[in-house]
C-alpha atoms as a PDB file:
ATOM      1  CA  UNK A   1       7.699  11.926 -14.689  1.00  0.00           C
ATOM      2  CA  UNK A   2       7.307   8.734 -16.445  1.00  0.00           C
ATOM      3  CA  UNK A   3       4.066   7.068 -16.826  1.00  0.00           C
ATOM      4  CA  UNK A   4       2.414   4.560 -19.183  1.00  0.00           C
ATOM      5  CA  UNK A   5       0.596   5.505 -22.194  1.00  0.00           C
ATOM      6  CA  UNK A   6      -2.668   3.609 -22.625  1.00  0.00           C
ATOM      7  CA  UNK A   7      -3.394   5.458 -26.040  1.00  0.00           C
ATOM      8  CA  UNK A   8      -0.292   6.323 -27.227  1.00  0.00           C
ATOM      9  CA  UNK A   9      -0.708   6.606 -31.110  1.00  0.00           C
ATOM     10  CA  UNK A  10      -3.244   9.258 -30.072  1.00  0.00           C
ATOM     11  CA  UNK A  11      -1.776  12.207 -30.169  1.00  0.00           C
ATOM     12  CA  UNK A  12      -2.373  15.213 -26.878  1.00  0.00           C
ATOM     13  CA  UNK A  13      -4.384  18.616 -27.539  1.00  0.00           C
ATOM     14  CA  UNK A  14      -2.539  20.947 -28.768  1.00  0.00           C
ATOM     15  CA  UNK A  15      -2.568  22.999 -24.999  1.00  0.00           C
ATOM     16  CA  UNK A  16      -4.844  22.011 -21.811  1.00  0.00           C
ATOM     17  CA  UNK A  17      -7.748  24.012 -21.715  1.00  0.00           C
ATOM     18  CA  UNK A  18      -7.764  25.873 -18.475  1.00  0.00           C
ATOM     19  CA  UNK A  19     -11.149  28.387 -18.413  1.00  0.00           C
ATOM     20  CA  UNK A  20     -10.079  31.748 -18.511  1.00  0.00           C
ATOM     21  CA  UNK A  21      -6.707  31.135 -19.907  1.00  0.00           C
ATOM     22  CA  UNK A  22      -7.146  29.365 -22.896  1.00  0.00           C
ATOM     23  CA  UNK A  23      -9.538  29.884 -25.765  1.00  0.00           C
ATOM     24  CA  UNK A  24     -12.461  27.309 -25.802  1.00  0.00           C
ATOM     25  CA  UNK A  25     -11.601  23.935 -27.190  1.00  0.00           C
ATOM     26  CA  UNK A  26     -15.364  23.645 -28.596  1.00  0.00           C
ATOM     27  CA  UNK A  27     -17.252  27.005 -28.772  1.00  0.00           C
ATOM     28  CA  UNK A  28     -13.679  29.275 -29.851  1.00  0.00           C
ATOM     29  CA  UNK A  29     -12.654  29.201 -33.336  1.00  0.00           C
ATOM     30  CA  UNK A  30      -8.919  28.953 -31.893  1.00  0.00           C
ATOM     31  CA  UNK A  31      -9.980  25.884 -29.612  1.00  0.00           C
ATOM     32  CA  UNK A  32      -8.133  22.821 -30.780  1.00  0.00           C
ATOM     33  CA  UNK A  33     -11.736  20.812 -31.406  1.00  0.00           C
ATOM     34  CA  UNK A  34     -13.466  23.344 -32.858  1.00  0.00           C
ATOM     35  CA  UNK A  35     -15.151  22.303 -35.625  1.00  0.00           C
ATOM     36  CA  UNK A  36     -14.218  18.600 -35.156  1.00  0.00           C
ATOM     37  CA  UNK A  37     -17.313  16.327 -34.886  1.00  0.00           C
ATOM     38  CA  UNK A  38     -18.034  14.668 -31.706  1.00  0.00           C
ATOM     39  CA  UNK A  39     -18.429  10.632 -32.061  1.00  0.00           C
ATOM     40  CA  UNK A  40     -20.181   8.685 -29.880  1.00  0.00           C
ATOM     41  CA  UNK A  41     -18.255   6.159 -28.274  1.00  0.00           C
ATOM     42  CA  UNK A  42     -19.560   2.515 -27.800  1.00  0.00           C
ATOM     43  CA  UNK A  43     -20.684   1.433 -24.094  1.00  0.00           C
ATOM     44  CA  UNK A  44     -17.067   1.024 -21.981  1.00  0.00           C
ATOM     45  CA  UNK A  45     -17.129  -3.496 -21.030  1.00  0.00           C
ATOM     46  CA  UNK A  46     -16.113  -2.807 -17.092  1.00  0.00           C
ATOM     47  CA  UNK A  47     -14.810  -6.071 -17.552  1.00  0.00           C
ATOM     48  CA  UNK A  48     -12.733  -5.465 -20.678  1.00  0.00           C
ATOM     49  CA  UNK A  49     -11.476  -1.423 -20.417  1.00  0.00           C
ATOM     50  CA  UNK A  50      -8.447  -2.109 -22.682  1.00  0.00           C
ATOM     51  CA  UNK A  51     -11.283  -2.497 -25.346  1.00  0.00           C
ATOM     52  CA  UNK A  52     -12.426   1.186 -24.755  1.00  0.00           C
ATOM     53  CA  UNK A  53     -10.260   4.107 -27.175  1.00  0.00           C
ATOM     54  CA  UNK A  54     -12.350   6.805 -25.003  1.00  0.00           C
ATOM     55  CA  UNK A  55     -11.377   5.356 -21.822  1.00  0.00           C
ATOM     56  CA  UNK A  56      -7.976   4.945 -22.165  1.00  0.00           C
ATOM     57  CA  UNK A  57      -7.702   8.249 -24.235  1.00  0.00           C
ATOM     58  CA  UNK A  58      -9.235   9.627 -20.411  1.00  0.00           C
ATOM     59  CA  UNK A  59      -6.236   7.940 -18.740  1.00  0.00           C
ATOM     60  CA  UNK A  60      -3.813   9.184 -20.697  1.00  0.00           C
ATOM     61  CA  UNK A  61      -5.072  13.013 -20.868  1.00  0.00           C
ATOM     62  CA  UNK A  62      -5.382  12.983 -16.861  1.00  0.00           C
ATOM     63  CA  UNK A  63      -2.331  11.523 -15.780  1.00  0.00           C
ATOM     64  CA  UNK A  64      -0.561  14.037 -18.376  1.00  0.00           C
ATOM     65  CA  UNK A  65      -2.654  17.343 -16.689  1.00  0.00           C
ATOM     66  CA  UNK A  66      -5.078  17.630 -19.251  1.00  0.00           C
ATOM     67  CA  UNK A  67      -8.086  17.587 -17.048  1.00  0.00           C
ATOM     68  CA  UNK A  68     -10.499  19.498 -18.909  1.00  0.00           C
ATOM     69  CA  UNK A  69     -10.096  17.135 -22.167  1.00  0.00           C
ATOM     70  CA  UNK A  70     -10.213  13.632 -19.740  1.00  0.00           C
ATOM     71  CA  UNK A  71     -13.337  14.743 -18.444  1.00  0.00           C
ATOM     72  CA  UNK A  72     -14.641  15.337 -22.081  1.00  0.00           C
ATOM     73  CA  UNK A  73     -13.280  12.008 -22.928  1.00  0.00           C
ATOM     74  CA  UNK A  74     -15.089  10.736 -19.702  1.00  0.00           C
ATOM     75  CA  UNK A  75     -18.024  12.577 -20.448  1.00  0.00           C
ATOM     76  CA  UNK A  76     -19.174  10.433 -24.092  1.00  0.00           C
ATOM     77  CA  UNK A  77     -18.714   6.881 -22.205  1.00  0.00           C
ATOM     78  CA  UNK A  78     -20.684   8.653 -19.097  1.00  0.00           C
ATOM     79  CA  UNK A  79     -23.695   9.533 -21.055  1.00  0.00           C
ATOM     80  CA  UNK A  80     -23.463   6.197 -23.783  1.00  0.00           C
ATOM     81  CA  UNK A  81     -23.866   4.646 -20.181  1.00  0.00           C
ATOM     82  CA  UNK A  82     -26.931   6.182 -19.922  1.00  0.00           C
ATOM     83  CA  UNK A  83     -25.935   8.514 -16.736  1.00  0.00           C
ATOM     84  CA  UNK A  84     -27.148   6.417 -13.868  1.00  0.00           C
ATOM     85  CA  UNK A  85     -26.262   3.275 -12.769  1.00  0.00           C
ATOM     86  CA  UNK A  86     -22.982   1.268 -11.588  1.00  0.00           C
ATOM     87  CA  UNK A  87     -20.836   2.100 -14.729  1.00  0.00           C
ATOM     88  CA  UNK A  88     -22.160   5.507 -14.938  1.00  0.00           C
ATOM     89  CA  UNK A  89     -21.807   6.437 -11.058  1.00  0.00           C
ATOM     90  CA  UNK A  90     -17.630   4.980 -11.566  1.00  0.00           C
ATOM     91  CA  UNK A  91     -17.142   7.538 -14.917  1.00  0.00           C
ATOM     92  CA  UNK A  92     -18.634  10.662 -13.146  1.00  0.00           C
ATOM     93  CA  UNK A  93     -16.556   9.748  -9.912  1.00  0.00           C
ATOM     94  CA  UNK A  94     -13.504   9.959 -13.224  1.00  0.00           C
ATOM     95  CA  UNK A  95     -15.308  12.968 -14.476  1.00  0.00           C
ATOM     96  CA  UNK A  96     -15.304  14.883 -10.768  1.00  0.00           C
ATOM     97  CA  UNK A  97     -11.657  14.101  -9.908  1.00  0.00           C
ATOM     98  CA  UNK A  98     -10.468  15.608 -13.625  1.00  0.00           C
ATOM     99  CA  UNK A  99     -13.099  18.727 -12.504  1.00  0.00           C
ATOM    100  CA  UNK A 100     -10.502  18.792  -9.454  1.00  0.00           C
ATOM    101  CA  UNK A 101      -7.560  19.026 -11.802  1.00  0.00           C
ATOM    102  CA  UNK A 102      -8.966  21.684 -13.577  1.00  0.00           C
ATOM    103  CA  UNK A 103     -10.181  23.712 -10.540  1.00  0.00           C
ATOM    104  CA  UNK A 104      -6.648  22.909  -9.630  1.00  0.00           C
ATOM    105  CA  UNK A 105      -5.489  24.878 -12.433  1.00  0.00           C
ATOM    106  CA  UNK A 106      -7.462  27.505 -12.192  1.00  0.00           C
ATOM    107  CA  UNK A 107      -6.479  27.889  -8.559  1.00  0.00           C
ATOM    108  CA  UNK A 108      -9.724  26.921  -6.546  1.00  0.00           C
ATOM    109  CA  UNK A 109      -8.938  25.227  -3.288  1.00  0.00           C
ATOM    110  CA  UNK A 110     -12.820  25.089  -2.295  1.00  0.00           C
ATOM    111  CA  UNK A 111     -13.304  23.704  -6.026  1.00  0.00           C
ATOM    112  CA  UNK A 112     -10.828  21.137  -5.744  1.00  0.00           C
ATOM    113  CA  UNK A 113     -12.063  19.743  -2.790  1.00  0.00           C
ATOM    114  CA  UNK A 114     -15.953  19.956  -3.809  1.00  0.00           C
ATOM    115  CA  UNK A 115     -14.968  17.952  -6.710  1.00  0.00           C
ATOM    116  CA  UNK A 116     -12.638  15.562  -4.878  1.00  0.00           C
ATOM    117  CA  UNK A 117     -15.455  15.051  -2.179  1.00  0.00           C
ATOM    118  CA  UNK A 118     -18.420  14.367  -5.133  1.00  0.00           C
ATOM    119  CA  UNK A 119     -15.851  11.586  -6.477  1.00  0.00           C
ATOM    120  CA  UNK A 120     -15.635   9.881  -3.340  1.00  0.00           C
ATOM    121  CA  UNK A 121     -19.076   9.835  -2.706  1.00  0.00           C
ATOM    122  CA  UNK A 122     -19.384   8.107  -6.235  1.00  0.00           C
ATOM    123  CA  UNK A 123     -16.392   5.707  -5.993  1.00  0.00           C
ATOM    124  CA  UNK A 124     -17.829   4.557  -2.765  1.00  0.00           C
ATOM    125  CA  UNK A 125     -21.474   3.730  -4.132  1.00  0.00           C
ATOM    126  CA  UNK A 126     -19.088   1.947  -6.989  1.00  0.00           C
ATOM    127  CA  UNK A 127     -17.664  -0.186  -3.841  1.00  0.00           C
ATOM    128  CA  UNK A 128     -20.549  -0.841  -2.068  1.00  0.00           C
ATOM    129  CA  UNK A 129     -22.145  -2.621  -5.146  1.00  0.00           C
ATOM    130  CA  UNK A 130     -21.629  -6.292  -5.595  1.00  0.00           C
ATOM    131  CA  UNK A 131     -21.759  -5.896  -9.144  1.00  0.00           C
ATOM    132  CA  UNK A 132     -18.611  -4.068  -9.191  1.00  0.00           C
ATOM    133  CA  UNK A 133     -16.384  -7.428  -9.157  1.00  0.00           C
ATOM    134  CA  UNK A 134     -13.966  -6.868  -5.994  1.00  0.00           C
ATOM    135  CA  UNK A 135     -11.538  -4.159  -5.349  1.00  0.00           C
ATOM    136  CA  UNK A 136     -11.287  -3.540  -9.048  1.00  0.00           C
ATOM    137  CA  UNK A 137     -13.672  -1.742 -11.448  1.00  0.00           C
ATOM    138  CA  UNK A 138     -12.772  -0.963 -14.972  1.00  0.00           C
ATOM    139  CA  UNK A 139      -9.236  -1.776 -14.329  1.00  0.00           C
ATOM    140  CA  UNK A 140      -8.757   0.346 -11.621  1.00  0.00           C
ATOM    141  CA  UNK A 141      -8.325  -0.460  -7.948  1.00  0.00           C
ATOM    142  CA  UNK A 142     -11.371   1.523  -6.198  1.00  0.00           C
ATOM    143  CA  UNK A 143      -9.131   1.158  -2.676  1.00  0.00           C
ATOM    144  CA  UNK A 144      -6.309   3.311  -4.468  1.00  0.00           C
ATOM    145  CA  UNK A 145      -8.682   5.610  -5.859  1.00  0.00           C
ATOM    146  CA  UNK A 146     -10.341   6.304  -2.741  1.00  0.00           C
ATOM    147  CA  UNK A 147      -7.175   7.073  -0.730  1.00  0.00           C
ATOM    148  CA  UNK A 148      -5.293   9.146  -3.188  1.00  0.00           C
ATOM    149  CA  UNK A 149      -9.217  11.019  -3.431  1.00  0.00           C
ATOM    150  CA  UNK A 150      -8.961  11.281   0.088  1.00  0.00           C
ATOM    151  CA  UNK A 151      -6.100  13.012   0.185  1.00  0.00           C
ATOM    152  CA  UNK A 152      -6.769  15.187  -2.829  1.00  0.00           C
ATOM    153  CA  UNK A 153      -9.747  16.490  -1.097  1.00  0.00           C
ATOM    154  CA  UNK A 154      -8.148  16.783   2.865  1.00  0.00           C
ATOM    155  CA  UNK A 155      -4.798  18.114   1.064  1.00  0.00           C
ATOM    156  CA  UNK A 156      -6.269  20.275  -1.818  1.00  0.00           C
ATOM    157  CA  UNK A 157      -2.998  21.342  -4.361  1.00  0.00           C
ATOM    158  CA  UNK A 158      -3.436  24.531  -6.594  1.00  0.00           C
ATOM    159  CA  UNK A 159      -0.644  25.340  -9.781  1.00  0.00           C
ATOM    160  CA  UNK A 160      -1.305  28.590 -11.527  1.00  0.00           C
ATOM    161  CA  UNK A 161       1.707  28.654 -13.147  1.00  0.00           C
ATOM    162  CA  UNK A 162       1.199  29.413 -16.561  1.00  0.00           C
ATOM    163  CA  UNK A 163       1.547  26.101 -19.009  1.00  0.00           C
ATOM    164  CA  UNK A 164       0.028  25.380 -22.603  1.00  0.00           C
ATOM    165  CA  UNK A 165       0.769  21.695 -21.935  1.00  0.00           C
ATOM    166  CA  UNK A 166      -0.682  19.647 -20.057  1.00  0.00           C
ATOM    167  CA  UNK A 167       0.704  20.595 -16.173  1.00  0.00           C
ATOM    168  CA  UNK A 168      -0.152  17.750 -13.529  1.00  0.00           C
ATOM    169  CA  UNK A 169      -1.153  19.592 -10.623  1.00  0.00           C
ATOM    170  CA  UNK A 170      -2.716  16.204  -8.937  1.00  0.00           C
ATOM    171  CA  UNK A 171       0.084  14.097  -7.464  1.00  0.00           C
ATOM    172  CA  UNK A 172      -0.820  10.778  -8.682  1.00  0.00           C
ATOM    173  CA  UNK A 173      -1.688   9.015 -11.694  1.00  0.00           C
ATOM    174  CA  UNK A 174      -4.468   6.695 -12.836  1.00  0.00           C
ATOM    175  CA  UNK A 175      -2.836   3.300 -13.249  1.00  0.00           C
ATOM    176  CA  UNK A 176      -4.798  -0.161 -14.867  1.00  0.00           C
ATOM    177  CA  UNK A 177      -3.909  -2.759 -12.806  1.00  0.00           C
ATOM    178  CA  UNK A 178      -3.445  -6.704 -14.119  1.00  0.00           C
ATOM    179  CA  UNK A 179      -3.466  -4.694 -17.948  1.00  0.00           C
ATOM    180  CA  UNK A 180      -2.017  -8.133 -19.545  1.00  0.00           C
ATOM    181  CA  UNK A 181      -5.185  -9.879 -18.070  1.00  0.00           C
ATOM    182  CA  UNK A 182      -7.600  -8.496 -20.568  1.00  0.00           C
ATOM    183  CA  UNK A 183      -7.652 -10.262 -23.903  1.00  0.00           C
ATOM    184  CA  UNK A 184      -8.629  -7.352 -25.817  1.00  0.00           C
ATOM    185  CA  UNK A 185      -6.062  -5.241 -25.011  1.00  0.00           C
ATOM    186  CA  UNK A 186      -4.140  -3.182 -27.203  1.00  0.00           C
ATOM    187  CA  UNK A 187      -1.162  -2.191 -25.427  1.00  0.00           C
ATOM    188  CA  UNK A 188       0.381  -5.311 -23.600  1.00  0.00           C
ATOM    189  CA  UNK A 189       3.390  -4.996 -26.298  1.00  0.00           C
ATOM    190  CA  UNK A 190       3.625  -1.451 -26.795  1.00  0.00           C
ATOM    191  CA  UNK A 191       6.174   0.785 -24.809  1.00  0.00           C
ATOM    192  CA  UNK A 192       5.986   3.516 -22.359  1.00  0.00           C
ATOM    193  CA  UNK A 193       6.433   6.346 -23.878  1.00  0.00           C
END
């Protein structure tokens, strides 16, 4: 399936970590980050995502099944964001659905809707807020992510079938709507790829 590329001079893992399959991208010599420093990303601009490598590096990795490695990517902007808050509550609602994706790979109906239930919880408390400028928050239409989410957690989807590559198991994508709007951003003349 075709889908946009937010990042795409950045290249993906060399296999999507799925626990128990794979060896550890961090902790295993044979993980495909181990021994790679971790940088700390600067604070994501809700108003400017294009600006954020991390971020878009996040989209990219989920939409292509590599959960495990979004949620990482997630996880640097989540804590530079100090772990509370309106930006913070938005990344771990991103951080819970890519925990779906990987309980999704490891086969865990209950998981995948515990996690798909958490990130509706926190992309609701995103929508509630005034702060979080409309129907849109860091690109993303919270309306879209709260109905697919829905339906990820009332229709939970499992895929066991052995992959190295990224496999997406969750049926839609995470798309940046209006991308041309931001001035910062570095991909209104690049290609899908």
């Amino acid at each position: 399936m075709q889908y946009r590329r937010y990042a795409p001079l950045i290249p993906f893992p060399a296999y999507a970590f799925v626990p128990g399959k794979h060896p550890h991208p961090v902790t295993d010599s044979r993980g495909h980050h181990f021994g790679k420093s971790v940088e700390i990303p600067a604070e994501l601009n809700p108003l400017n995502p294009t600006a954020s490598i991390p971020f878009l590096i996040g989209l990219d990795l989920f939409n292509a099944g590599y959960y495990w490695e979004a949620h990482e990517a997630w996880e640097g902007l989540w804590i530079v964001a100090g772990r509370a808050g309106l930006l913070a509550s938005f990344l771990k609602g991103l951080i819970k659905l890519a925990a779906a994706g990987v309980k999704a790979r490891e086969g865990q109906i209950s998981g995948v809707q515990r996690h798909a239930r958490r990130a509706i919880e926190l992309f609701e408390l995103v929508s509630r807020d005034p702060a979080a400028h409309g129907l849109v928050y860091c690109g993303l239409s919270l309306e879209t992510l709260l109905l697919r989410t829905h339906h990820l957690a009332d229709h939970p989807v499992i895929d066991i079938t052995p992959s190295i590559l990224g496999r997406r198991v969750i049926s839609f994508q995470l798309a940046l709507i209006g991308i041309d709007q931001f001035t910062e951003s570095i991909y209104t003349t690049r290609p899908i790829s």
